[in-house]
C-alpha atoms as a PDB file:
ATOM      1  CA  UNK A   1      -5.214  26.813  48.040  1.00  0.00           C
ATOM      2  CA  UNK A   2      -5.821  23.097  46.536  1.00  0.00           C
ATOM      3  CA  UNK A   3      -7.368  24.969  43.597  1.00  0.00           C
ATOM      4  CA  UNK A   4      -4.657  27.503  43.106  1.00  0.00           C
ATOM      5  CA  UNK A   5      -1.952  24.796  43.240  1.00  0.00           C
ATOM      6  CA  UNK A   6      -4.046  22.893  40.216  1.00  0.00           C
ATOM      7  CA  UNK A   7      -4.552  25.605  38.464  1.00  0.00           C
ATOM      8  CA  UNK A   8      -0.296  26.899  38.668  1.00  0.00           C
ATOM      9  CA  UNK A   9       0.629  23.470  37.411  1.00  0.00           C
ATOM     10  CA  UNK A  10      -2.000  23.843  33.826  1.00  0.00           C
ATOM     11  CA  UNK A  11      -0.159  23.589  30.489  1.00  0.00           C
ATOM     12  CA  UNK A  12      -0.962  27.152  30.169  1.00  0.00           C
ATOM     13  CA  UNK A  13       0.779  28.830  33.341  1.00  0.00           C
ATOM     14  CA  UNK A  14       4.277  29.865  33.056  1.00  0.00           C
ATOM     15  CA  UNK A  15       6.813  27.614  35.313  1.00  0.00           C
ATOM     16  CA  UNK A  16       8.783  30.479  35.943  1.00  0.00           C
ATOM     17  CA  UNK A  17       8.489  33.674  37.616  1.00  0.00           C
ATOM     18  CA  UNK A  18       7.250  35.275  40.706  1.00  0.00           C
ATOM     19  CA  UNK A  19       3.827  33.483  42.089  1.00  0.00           C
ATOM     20  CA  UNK A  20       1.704  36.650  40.892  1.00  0.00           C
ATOM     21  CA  UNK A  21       3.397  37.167  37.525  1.00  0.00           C
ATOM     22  CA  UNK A  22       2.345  33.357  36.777  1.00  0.00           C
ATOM     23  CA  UNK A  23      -1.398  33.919  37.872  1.00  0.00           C
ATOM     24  CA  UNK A  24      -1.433  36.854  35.816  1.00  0.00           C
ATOM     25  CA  UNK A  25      -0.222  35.243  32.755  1.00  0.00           C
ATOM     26  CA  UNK A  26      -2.370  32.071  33.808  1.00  0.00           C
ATOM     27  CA  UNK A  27      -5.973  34.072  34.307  1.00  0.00           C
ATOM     28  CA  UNK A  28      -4.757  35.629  30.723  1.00  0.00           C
ATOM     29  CA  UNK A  29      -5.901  31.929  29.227  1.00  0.00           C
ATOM     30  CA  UNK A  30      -3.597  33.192  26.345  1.00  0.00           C
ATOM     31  CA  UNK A  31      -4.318  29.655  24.390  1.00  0.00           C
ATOM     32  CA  UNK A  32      -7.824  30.310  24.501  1.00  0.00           C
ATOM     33  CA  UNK A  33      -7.892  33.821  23.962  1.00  0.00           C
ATOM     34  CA  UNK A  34      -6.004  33.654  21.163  1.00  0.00           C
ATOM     35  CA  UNK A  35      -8.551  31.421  19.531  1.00  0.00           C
ATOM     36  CA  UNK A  36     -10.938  33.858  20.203  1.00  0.00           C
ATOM     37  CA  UNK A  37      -8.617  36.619  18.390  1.00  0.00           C
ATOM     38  CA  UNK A  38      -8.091  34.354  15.865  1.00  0.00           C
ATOM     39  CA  UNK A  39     -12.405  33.935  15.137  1.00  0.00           C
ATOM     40  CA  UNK A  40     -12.150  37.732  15.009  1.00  0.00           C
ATOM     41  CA  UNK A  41      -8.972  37.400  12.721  1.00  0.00           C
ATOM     42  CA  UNK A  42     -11.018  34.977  10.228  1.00  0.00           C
ATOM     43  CA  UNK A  43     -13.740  36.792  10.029  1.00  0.00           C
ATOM     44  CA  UNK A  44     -12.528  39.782   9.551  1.00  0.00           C
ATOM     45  CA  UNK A  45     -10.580  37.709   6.165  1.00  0.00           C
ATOM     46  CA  UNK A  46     -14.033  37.351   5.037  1.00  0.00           C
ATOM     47  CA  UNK A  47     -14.353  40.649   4.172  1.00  0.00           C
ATOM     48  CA  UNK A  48     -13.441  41.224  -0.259  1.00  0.00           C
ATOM     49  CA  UNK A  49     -11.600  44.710   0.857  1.00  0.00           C
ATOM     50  CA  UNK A  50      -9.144  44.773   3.790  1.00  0.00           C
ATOM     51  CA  UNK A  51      -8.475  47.616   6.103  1.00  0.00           C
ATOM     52  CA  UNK A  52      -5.306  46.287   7.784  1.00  0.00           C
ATOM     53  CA  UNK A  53      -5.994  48.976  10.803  1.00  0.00           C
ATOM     54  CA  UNK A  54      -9.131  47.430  11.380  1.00  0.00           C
ATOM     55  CA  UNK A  55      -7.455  44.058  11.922  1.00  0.00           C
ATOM     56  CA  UNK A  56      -5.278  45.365  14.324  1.00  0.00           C
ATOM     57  CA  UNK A  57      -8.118  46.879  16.299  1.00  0.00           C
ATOM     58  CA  UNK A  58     -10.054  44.068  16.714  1.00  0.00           C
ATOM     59  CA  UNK A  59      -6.702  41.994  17.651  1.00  0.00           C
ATOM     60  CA  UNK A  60      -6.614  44.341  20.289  1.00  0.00           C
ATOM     61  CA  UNK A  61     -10.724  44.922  21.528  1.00  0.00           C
ATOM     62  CA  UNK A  62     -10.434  41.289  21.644  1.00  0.00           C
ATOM     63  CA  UNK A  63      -7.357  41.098  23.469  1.00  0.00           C
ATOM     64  CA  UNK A  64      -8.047  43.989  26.405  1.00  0.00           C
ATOM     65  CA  UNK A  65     -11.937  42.618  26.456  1.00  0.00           C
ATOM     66  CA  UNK A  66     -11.440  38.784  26.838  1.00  0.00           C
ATOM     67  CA  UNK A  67      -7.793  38.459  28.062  1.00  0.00           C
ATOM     68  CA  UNK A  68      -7.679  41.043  30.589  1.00  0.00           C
ATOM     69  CA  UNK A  69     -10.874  42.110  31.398  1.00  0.00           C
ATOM     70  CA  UNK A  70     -13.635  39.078  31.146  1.00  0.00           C
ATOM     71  CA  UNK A  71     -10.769  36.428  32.823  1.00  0.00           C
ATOM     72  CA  UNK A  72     -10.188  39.198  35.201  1.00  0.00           C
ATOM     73  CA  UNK A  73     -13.991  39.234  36.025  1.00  0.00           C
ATOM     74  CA  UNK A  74     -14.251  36.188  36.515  1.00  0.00           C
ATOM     75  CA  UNK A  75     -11.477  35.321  38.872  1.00  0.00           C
ATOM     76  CA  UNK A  76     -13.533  38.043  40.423  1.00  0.00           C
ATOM     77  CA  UNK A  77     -17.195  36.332  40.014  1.00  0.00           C
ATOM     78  CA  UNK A  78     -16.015  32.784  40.842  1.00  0.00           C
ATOM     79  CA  UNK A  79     -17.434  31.475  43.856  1.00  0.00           C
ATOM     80  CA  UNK A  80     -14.351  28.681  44.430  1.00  0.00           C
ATOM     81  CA  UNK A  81     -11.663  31.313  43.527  1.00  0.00           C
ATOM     82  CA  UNK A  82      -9.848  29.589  41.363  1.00  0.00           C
ATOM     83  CA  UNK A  83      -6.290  31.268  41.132  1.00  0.00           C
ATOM     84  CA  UNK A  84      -6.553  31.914  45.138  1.00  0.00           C
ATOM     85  CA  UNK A  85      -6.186  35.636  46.514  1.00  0.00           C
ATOM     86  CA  UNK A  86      -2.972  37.247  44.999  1.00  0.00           C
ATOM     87  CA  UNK A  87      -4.770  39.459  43.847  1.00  0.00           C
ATOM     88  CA  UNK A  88      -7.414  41.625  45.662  1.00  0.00           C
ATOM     89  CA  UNK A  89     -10.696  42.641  44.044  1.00  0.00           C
ATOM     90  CA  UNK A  90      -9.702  46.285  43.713  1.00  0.00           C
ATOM     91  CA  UNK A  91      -6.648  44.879  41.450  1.00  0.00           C
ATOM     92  CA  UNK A  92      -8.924  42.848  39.686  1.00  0.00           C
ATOM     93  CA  UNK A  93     -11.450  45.740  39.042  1.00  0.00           C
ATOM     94  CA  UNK A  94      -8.444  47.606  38.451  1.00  0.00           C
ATOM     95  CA  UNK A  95      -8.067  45.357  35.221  1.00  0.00           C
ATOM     96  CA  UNK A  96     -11.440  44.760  34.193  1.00  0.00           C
ATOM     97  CA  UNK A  97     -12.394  48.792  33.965  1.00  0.00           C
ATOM     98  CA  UNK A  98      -8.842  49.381  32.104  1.00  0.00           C
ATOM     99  CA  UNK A  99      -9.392  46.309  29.328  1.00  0.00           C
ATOM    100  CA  UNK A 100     -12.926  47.357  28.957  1.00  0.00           C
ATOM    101  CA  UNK A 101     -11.947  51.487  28.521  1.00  0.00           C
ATOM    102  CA  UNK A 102      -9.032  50.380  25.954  1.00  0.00           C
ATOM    103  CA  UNK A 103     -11.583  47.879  23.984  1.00  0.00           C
ATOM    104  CA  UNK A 104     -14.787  50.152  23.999  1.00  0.00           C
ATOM    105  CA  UNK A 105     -12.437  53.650  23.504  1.00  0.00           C
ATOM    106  CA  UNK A 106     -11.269  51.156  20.119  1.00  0.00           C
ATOM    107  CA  UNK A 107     -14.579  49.992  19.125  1.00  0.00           C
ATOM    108  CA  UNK A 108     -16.127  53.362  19.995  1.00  0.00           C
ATOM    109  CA  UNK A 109     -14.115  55.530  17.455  1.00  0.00           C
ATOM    110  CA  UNK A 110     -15.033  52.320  14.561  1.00  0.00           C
ATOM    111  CA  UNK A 111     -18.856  52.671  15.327  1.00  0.00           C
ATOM    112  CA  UNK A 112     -18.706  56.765  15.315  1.00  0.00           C
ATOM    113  CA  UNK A 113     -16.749  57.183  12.473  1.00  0.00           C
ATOM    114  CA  UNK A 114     -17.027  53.650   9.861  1.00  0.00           C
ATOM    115  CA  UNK A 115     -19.170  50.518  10.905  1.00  0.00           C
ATOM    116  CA  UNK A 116     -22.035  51.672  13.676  1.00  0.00           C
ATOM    117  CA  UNK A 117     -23.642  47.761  13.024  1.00  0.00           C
ATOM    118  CA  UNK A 118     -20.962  46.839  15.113  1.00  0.00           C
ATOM    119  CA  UNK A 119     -22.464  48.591  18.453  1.00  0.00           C
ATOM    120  CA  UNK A 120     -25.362  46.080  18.575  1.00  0.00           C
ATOM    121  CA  UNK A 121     -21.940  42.959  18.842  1.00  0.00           C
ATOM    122  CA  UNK A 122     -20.267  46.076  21.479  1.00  0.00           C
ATOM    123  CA  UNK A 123     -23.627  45.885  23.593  1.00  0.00           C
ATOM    124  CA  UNK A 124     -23.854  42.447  23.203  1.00  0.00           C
ATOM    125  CA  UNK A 125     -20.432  41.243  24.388  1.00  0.00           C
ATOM    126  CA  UNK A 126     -20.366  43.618  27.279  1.00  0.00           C
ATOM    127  CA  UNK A 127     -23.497  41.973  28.828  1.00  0.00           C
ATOM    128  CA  UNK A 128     -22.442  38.460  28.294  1.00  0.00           C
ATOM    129  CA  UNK A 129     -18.820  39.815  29.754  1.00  0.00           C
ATOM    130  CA  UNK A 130     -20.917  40.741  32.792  1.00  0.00           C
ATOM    131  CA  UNK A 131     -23.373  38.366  32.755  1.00  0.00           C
ATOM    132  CA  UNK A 132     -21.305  34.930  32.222  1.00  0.00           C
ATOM    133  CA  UNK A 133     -18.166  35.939  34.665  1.00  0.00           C
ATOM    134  CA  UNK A 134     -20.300  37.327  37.477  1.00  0.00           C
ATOM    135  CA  UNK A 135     -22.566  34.480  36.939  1.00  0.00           C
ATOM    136  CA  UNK A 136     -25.907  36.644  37.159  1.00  0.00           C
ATOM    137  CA  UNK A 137     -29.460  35.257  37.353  1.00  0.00           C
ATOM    138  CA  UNK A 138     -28.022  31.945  39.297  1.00  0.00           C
ATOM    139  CA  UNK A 139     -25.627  31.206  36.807  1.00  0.00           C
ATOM    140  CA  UNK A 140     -27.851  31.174  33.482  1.00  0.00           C
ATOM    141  CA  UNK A 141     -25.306  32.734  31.346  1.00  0.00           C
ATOM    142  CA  UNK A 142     -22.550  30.572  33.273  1.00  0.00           C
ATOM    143  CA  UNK A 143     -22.623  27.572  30.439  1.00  0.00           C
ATOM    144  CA  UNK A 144     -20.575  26.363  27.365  1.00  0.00           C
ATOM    145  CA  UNK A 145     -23.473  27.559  25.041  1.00  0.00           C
ATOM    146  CA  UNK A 146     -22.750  30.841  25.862  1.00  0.00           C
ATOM    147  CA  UNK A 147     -19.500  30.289  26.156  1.00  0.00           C
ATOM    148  CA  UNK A 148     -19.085  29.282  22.457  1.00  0.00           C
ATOM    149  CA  UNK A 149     -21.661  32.151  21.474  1.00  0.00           C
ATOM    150  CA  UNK A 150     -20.182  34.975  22.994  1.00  0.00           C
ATOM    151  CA  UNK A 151     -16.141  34.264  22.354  1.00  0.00           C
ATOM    152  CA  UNK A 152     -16.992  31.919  19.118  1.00  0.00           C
ATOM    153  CA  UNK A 153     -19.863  33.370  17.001  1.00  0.00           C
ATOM    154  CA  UNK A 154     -20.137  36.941  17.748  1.00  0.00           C
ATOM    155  CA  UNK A 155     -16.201  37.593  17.377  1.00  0.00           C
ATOM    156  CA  UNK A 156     -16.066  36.178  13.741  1.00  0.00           C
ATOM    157  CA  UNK A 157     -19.154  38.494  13.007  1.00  0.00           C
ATOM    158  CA  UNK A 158     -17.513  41.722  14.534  1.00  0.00           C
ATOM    159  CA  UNK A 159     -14.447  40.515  12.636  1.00  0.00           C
ATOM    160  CA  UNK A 160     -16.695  40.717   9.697  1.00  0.00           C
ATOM    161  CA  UNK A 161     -18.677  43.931  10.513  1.00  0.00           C
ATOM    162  CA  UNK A 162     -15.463  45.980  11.413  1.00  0.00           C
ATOM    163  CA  UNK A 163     -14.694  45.371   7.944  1.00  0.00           C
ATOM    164  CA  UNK A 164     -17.485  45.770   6.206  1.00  0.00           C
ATOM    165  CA  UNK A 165     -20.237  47.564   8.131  1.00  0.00           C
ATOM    166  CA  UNK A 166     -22.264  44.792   6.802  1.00  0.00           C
ATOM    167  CA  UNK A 167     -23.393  41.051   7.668  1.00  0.00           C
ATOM    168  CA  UNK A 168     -23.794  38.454   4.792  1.00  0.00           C
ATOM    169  CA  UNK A 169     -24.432  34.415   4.497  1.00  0.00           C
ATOM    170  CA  UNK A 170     -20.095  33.620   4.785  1.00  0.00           C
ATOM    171  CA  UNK A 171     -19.756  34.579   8.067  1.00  0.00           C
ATOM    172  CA  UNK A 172     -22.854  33.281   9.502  1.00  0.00           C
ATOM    173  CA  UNK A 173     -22.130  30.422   8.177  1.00  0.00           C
ATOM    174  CA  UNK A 174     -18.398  30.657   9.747  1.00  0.00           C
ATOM    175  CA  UNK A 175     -19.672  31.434  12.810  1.00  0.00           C
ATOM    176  CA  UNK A 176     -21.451  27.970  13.354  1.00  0.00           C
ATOM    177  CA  UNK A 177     -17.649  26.533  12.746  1.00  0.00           C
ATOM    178  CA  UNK A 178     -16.395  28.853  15.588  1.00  0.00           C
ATOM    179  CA  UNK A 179     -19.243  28.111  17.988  1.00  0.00           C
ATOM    180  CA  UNK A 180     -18.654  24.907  17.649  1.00  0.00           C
ATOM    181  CA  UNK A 181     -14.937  24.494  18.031  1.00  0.00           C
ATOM    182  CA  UNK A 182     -15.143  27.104  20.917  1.00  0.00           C
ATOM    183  CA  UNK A 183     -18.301  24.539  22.246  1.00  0.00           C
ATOM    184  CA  UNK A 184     -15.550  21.725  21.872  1.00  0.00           C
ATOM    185  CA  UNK A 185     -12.651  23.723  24.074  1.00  0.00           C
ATOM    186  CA  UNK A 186     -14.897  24.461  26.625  1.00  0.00           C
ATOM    187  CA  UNK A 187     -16.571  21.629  27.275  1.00  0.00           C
ATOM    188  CA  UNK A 188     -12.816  19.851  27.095  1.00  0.00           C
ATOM    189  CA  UNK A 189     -11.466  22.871  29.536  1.00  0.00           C
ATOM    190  CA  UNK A 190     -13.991  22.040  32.097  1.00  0.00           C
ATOM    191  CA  UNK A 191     -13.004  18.510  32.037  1.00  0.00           C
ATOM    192  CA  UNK A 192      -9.085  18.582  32.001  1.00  0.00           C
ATOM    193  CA  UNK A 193     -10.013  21.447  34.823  1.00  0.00           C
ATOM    194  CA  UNK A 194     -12.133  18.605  36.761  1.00  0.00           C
ATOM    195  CA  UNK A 195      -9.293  15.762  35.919  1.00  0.00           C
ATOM    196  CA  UNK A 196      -6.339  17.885  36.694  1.00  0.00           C
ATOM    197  CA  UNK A 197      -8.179  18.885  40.633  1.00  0.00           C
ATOM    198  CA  UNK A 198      -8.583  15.703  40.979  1.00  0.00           C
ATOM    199  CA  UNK A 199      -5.069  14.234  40.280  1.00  0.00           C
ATOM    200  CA  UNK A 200      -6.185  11.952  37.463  1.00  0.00           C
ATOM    201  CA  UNK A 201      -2.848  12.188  35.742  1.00  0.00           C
ATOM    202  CA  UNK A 202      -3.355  10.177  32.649  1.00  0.00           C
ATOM    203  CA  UNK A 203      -6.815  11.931  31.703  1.00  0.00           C
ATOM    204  CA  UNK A 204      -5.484  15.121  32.441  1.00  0.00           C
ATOM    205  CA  UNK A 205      -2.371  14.371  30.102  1.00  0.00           C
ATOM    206  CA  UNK A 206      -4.691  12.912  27.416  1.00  0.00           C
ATOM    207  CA  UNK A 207      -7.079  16.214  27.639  1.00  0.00           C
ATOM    208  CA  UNK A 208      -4.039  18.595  27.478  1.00  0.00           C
ATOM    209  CA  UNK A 209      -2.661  17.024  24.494  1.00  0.00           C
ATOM    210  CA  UNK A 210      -6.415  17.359  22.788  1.00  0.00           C
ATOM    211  CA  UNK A 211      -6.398  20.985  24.267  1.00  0.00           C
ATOM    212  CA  UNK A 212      -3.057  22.217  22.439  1.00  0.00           C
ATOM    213  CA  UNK A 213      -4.117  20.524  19.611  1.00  0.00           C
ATOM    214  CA  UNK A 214      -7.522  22.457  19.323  1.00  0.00           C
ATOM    215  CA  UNK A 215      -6.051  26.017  20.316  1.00  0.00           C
ATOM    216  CA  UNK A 216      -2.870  25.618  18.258  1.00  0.00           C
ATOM    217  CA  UNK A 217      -4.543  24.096  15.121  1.00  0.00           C
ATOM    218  CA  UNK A 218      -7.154  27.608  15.038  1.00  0.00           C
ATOM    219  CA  UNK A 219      -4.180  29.789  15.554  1.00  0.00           C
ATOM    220  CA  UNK A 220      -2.210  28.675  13.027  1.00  0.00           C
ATOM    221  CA  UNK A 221      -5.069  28.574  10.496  1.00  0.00           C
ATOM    222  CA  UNK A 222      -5.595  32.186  11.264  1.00  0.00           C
ATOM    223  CA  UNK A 223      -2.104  33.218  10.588  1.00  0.00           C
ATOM    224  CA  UNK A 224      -1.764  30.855   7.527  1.00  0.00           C
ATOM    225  CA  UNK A 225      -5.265  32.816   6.394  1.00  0.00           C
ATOM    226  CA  UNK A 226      -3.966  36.294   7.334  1.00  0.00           C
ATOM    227  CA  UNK A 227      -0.478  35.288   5.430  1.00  0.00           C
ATOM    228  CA  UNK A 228      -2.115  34.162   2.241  1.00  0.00           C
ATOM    229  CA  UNK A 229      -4.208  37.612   2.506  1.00  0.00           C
ATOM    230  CA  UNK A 230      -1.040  39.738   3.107  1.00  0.00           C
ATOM    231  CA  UNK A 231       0.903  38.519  -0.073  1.00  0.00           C
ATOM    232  CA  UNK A 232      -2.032  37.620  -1.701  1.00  0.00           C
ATOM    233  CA  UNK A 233      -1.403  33.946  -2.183  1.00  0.00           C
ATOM    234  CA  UNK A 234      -4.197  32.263  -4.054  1.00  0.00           C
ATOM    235  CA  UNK A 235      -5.198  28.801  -5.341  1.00  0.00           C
END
């Protein structure tokens, strides 16, 4: 209960609402998943020919896989039960399996039919989707490394790859950049997490304000990128 209190009262959790419409938006981590969109977004800009369908499709793999399904897996995983027991584990499965069939039915008809290097980033993801939120082998996945590789790096390069069928020096490169913002917002989550348990009021403050900064600063370059791409704005 002490946890689900701390986490209702993060920047991210509506203030309004029924209790189970603000733990659903809250496990969504919509901040945090939309940097993760926006890595997928960015590198998807990479690419010298756009398919604008493609962009949408990995807006929405992304979305389904990481917003519904991985946070739903891991509310599920979690030993400490963060967001408390509105929600049962058949609900929660309930959301996992449909986020998963909408992203992989996406990314499955993009691998038949234009860019089958992206499969290896579809296996990849799903085991680190498993792995990390059910905290397998004692937790070894369970760490901001991973964390950064798995919702940093590798959604840049399927960005890329959905594009292009095709990897190249740019987005590796861009990659690092993601892994390490994505190192910097976990390892900052963890802490305002810690601060905000523990009642620390003026940390916690100080870490949100860093927090918004980070996620709102790589959404807005993504949609300043994507807008410069649409009406082909150049310098």
């Amino acid at each position: 209960m002490k946890d689900e209190i701390a986490r209702l009262n993060e920047w991210f959790v509506p203030q309004f609402g029924p209790i189970r419409f603000r733990i659903f938006v809250g496990m969504l981590f919509l901040p945090y998943t939309g940097m993760c969109i926006s890595f997928a977004v960015i590198g998807s800009l990479l690419s010298p020919t756009m398919a604008w369908d493609r962009v949408v499709a990995i807006i929405i793999i992304y979305f389904a896989a990481l917003g519904i399904s991985a946070h739903a897996a891991d509310s599920m995983g979690s030993k400490s039960k963060p967001w408390g027991n509105r929600f049962s584990n058949l609900e929660l499965l309930i959301m996992v399996v449909c986020g998963l069939f909408v992203a992989y039915g996406i990314g499955a008809y993009y691998i038949v039919y234009y860019t089958p290097l992206l499969l290896p980033i579809a296996i990849l993801e799903g085991f680190f989707l498993i792995a990390y939120n059910y905290e397998l082998w004692n937790g070894f996945f369970h760490n901001n490394v991973w964390f950064a590789i798995s919702w940093g790096s590798m959604p840049l390069l399927a960005g890329y790859i959905i594009q292009t069928n095709s990897l190249s020096y740019a987005p590796i490169l861009v990659s690092v950049a993601a892994f390490l913002v994505s190192y910097i917002e976990i390892k900052l989550s963890r802490k305002y997490k810690e601060t905000n348990q523990n009642h620390e009021l003026k940390s916690t403050k100080g870490l949100e304000l860093t927090l918004k900064i980070v996620s709102i600063t790589t959404i807005l370059f993504a949609i300043m990128l994507l807008f410069f791409r649409v009406f082909q704005i150049t310098f």
